[in-house]
PDB file of N, CA and C in Angstrom:
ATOM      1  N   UNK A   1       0.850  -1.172   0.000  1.00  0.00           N
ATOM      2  CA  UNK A   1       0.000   0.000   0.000  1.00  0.00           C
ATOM      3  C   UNK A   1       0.892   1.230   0.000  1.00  0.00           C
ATOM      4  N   UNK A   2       0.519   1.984  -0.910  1.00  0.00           N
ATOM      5  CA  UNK A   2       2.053   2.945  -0.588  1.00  0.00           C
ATOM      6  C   UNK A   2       0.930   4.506   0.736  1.00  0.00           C
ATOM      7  N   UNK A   3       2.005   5.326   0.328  1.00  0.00           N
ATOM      8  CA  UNK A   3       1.282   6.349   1.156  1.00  0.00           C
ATOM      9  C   UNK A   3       0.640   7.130   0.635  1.00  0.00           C
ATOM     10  N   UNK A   4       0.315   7.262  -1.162  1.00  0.00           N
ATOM     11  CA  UNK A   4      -0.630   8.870  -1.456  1.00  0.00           C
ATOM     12  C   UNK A   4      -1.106   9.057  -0.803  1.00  0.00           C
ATOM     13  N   UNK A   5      -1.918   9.869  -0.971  1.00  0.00           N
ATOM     14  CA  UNK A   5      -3.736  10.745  -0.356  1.00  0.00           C
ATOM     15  C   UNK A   5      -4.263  10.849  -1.746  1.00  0.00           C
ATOM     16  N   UNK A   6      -5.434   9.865  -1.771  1.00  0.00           N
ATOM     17  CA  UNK A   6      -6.575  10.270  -2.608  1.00  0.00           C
ATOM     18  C   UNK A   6      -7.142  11.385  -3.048  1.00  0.00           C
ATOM     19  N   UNK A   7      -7.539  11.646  -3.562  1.00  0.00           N
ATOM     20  CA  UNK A   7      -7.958  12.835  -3.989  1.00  0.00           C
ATOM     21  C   UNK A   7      -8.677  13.655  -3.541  1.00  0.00           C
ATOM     22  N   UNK A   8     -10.285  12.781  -3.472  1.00  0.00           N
ATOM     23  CA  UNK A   8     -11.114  13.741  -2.456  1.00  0.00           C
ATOM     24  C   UNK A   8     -10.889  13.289  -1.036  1.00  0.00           C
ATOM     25  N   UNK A   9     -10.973  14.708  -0.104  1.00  0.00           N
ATOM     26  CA  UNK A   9     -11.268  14.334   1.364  1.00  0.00           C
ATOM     27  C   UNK A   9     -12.449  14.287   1.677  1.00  0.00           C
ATOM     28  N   UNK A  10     -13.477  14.741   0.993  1.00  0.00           N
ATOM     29  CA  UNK A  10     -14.835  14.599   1.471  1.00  0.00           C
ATOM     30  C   UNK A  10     -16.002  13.421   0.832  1.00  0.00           C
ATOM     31  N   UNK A  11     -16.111  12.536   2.206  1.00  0.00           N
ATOM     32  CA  UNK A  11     -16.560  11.331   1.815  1.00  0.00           C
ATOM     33  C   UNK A  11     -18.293  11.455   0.894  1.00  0.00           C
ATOM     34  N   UNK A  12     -18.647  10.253   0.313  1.00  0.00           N
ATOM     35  CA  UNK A  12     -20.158  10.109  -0.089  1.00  0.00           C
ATOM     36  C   UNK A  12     -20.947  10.460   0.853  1.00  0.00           C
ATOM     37  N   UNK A  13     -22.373  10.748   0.824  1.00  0.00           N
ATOM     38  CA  UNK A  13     -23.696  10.929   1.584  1.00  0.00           C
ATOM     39  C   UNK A  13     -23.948   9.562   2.278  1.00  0.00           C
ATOM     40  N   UNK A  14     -23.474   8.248   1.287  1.00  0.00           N
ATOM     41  CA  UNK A  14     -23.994   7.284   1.592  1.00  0.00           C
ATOM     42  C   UNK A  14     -22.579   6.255   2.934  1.00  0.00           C
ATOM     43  N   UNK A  15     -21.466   6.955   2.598  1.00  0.00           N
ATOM     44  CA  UNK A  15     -20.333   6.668   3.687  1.00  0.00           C
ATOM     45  C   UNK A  15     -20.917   7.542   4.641  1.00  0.00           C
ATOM     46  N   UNK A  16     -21.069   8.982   4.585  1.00  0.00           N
ATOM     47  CA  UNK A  16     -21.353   9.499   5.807  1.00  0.00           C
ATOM     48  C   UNK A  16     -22.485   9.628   6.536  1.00  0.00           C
ATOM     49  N   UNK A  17     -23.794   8.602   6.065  1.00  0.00           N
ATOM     50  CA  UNK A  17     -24.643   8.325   6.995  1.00  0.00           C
ATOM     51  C   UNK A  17     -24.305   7.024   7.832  1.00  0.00           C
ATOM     52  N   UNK A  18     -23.207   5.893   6.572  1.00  0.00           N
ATOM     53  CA  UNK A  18     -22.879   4.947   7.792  1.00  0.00           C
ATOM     54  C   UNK A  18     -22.316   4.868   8.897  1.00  0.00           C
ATOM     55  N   UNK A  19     -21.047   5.980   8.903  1.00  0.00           N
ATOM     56  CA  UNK A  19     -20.467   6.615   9.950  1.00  0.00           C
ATOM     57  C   UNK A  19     -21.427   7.095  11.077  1.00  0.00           C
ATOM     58  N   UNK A  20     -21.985   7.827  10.520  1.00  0.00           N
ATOM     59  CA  UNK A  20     -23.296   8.888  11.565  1.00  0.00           C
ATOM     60  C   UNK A  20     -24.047   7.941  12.411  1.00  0.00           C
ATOM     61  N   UNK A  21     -23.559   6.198  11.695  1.00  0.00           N
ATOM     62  CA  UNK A  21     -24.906   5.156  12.455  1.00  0.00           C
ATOM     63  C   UNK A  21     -24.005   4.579  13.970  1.00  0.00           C
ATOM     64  N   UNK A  22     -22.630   4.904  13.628  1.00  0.00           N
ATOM     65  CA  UNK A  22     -21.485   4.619  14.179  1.00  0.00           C
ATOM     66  C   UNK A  22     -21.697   5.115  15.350  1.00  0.00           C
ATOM     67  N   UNK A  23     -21.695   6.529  15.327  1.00  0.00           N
ATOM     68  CA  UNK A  23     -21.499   7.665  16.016  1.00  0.00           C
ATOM     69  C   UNK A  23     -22.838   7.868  16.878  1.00  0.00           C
ATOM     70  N   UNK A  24     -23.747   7.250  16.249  1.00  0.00           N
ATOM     71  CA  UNK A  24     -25.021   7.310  17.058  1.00  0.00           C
ATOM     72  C   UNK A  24     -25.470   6.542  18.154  1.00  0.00           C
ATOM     73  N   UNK A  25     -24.537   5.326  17.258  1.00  0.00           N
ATOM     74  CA  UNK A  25     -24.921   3.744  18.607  1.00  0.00           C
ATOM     75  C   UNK A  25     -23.521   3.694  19.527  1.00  0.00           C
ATOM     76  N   UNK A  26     -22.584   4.308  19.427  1.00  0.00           N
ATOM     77  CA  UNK A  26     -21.559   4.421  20.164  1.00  0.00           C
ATOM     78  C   UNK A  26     -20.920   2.679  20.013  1.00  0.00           C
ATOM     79  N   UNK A  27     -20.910   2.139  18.935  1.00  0.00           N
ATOM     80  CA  UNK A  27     -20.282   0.910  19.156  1.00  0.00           C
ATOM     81  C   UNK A  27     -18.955   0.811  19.189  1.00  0.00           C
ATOM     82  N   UNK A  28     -18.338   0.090  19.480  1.00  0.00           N
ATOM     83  CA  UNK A  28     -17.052   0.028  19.246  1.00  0.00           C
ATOM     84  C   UNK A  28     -16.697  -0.796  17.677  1.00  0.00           C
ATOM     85  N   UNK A  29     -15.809   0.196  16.963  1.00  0.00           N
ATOM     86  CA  UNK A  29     -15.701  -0.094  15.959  1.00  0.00           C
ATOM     87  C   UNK A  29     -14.188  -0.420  15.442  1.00  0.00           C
ATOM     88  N   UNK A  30     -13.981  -1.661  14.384  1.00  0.00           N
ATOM     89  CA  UNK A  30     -12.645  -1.896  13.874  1.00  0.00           C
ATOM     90  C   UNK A  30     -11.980  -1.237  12.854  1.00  0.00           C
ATOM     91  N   UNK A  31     -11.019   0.113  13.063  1.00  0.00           N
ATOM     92  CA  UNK A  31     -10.660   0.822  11.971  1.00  0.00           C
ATOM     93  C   UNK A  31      -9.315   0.869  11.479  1.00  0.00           C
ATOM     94  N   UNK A  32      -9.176   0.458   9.954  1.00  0.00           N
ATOM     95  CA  UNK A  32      -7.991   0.550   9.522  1.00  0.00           C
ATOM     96  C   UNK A  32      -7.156   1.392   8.946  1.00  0.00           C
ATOM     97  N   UNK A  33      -6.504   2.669   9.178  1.00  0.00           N
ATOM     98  CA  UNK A  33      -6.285   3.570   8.405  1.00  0.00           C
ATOM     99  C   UNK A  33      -4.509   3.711   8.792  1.00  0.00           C
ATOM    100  N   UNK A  34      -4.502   4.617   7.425  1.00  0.00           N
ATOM    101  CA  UNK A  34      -2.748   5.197   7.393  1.00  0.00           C
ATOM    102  C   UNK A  34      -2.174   6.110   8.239  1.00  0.00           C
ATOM    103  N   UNK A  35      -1.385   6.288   8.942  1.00  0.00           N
ATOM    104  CA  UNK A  35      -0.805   7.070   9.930  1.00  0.00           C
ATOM    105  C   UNK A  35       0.346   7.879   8.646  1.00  0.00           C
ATOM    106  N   UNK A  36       0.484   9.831   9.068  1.00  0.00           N
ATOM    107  CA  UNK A  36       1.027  10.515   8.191  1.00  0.00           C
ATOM    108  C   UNK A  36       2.518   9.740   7.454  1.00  0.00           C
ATOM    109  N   UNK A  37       3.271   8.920   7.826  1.00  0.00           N
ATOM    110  CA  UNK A  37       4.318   8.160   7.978  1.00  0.00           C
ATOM    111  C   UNK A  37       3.894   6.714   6.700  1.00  0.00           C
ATOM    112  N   UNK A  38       2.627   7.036   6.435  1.00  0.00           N
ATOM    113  CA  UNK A  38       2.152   5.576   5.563  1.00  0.00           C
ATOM    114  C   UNK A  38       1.846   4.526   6.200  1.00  0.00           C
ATOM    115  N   UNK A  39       2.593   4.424   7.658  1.00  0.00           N
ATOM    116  CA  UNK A  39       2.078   3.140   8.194  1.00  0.00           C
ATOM    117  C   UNK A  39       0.736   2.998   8.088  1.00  0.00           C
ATOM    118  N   UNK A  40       0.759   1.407   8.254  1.00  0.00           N
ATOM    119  CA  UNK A  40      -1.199   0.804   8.384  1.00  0.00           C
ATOM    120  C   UNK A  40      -1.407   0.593   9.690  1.00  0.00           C
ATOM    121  N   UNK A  41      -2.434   1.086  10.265  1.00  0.00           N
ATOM    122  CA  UNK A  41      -3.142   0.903  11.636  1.00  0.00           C
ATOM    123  C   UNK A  41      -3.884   0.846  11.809  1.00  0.00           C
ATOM    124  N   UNK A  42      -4.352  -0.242  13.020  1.00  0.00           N
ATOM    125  CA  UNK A  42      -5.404  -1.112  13.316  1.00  0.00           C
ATOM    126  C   UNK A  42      -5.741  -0.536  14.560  1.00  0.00           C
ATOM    127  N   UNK A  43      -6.818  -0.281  14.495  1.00  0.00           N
ATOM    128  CA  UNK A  43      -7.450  -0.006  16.310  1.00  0.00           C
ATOM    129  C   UNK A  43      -9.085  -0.159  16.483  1.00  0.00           C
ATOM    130  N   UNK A  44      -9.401  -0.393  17.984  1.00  0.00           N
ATOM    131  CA  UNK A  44     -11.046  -1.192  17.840  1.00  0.00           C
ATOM    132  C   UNK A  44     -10.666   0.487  18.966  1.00  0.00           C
ATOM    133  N   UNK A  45     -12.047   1.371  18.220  1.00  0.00           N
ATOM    134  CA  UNK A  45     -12.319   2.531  19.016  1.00  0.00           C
ATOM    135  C   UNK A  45     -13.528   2.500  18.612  1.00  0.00           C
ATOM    136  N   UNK A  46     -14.188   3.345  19.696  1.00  0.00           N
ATOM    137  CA  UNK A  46     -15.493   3.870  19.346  1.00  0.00           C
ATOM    138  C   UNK A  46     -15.411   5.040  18.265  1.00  0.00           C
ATOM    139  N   UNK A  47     -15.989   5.891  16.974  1.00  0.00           N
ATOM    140  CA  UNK A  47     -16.188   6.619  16.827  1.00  0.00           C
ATOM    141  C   UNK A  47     -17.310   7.628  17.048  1.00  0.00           C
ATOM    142  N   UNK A  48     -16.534   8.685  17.700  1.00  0.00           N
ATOM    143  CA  UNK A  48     -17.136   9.884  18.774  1.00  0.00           C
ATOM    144  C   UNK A  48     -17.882  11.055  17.852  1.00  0.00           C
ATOM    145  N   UNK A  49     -17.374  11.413  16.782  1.00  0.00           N
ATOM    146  CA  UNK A  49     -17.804  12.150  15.961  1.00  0.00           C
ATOM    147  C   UNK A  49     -17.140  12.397  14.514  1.00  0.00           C
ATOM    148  N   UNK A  50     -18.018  12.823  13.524  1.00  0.00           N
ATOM    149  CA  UNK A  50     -17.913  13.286  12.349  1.00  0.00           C
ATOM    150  C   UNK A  50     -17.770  14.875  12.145  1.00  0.00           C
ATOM    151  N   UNK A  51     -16.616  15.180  11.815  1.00  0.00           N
ATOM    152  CA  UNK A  51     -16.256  16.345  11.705  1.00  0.00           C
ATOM    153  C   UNK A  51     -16.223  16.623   9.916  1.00  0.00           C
ATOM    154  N   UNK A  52     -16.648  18.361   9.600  1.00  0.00           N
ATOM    155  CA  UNK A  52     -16.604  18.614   8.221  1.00  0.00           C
ATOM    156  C   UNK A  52     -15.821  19.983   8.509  1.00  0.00           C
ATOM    157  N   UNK A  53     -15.028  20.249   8.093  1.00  0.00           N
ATOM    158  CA  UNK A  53     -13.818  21.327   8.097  1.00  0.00           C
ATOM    159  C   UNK A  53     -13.306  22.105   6.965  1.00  0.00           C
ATOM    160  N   UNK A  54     -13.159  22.823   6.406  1.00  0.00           N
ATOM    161  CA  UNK A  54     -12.689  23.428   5.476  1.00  0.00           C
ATOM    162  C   UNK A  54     -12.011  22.550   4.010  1.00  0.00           C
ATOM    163  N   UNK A  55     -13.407  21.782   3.816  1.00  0.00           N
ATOM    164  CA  UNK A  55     -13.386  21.123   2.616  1.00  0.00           C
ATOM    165  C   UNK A  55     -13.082  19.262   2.712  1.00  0.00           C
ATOM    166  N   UNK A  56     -12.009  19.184   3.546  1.00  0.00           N
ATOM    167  CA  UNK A  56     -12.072  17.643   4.624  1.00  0.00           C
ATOM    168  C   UNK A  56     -13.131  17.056   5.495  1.00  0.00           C
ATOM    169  N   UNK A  57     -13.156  16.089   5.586  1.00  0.00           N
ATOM    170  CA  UNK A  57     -13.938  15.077   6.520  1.00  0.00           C
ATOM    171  C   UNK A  57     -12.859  14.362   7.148  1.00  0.00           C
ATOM    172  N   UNK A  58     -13.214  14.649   8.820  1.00  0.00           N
ATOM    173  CA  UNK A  58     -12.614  13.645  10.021  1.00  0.00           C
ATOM    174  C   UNK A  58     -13.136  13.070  10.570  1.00  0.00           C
ATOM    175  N   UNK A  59     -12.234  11.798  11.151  1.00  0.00           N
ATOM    176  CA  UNK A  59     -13.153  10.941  12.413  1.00  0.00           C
ATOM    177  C   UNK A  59     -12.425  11.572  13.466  1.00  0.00           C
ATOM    178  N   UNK A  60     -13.615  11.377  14.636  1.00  0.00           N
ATOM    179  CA  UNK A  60     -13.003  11.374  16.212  1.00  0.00           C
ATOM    180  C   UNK A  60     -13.176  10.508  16.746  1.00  0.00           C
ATOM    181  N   UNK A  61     -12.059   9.905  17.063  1.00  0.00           N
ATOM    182  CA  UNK A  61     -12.512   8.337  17.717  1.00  0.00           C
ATOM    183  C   UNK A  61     -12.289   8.500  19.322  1.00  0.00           C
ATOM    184  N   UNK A  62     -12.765   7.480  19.612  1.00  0.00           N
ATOM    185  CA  UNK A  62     -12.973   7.551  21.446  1.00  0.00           C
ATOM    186  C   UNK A  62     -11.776   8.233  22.242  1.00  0.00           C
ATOM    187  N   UNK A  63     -10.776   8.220  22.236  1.00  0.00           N
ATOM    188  CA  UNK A  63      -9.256   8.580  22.947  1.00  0.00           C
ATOM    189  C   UNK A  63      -8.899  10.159  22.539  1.00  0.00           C
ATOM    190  N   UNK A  64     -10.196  10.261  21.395  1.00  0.00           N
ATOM    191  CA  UNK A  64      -9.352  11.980  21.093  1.00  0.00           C
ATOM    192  C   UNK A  64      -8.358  11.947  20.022  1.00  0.00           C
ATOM    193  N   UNK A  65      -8.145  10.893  18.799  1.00  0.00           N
ATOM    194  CA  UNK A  65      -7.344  10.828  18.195  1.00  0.00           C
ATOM    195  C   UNK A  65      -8.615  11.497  17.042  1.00  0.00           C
ATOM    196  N   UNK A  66      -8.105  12.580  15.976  1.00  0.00           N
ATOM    197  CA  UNK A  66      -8.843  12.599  15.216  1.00  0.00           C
ATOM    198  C   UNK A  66      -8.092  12.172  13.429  1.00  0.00           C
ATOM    199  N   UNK A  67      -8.577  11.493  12.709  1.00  0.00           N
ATOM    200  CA  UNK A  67      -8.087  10.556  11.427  1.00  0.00           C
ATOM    201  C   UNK A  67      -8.527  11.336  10.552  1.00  0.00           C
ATOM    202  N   UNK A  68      -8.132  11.751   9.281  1.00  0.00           N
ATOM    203  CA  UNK A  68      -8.562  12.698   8.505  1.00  0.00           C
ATOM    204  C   UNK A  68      -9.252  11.389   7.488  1.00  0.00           C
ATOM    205  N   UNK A  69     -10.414  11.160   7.070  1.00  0.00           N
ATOM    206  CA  UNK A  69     -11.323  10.278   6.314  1.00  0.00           C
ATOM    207  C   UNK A  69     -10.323   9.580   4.996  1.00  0.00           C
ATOM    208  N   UNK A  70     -10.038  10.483   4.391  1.00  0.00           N
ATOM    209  CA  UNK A  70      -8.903  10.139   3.051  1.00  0.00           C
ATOM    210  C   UNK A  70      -7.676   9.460   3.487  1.00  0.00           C
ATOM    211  N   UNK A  71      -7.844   9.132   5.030  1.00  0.00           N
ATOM    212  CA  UNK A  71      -6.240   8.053   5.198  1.00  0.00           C
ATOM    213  C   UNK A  71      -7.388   6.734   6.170  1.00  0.00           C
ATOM    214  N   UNK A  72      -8.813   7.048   6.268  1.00  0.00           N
ATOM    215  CA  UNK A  72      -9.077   5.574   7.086  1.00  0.00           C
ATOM    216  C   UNK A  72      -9.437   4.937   5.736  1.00  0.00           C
ATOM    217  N   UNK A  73      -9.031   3.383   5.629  1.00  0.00           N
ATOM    218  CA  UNK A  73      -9.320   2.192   4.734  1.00  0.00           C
ATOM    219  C   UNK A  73     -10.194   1.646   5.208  1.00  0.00           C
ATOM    220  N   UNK A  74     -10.943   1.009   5.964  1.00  0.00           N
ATOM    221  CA  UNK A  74     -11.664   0.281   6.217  1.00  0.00           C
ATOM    222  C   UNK A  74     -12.336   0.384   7.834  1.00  0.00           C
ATOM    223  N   UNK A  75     -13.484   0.292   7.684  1.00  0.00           N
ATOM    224  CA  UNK A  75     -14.115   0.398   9.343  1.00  0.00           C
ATOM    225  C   UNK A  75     -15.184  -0.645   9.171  1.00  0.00           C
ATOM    226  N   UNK A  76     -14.644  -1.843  10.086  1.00  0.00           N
ATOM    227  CA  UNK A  76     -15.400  -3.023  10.443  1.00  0.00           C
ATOM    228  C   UNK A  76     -15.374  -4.031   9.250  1.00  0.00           C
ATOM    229  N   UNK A  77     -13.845  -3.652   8.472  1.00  0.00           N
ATOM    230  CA  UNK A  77     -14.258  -4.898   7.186  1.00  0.00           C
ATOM    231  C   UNK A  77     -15.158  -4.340   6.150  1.00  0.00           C
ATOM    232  N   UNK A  78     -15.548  -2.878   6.039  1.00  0.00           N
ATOM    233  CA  UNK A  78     -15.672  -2.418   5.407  1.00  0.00           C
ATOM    234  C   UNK A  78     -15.156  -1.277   4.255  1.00  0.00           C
ATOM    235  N   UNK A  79     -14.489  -1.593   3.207  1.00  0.00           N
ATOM    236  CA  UNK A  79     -13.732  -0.039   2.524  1.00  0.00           C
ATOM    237  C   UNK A  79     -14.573   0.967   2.730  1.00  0.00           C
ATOM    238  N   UNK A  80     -13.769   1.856   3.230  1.00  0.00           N
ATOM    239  CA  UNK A  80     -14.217   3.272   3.228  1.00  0.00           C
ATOM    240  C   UNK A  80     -13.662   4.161   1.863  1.00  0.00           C
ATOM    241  N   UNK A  81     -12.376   3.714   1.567  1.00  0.00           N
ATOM    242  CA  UNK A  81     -11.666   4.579   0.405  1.00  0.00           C
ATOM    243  C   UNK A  81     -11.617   3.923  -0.091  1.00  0.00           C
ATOM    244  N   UNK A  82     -11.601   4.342  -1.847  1.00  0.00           N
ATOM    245  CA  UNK A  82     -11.209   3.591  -2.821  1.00  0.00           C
ATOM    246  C   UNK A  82      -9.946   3.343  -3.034  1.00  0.00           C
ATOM    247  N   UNK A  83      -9.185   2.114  -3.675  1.00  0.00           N
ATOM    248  CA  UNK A  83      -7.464   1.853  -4.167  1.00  0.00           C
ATOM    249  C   UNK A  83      -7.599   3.120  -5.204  1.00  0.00           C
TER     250      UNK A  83
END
């Protein structure tokens, strides 16, 4: 997997209501995304909120870490970004 950044940061209507279902039921969720460095990382957090920012989309996951959307891959075995 190398490290780009995709293109868009701002996810679909239909990613960001699944998130929002996330964020609503407070589950704990399995997320795989790139750390600025390219590494791949794995962590089971709750996501706390959906943030929209000056053209980007973030997660906030339970600990206060916030993931900018265009580096998480997968939440729960699900792609979030496209290859």
């Amino acid at each position: 997997m190398s490290a780009s950044t995709p293109s868009s940061s701002v996810i679909s209507w239909s990613v960001q209501e699944r998130l929002r279902a996330y964020v609503r039921s407070q589950q704990l969720a399995e997320i795989v995304y790139q750390d600025p460095s390219g590494q791949v990382c794995l962590v089971h957090e709750v996501i706390r909120d959906l943030l929209s920012r000056a053209g980007h989309d973030f997660l906030v996951l339970g600990k206060g870490k916030v993931v900018g959307v265009e580096h998480v891959i997968m939440v729960d075995g699900q792609r979030l970004t496209k290859e």
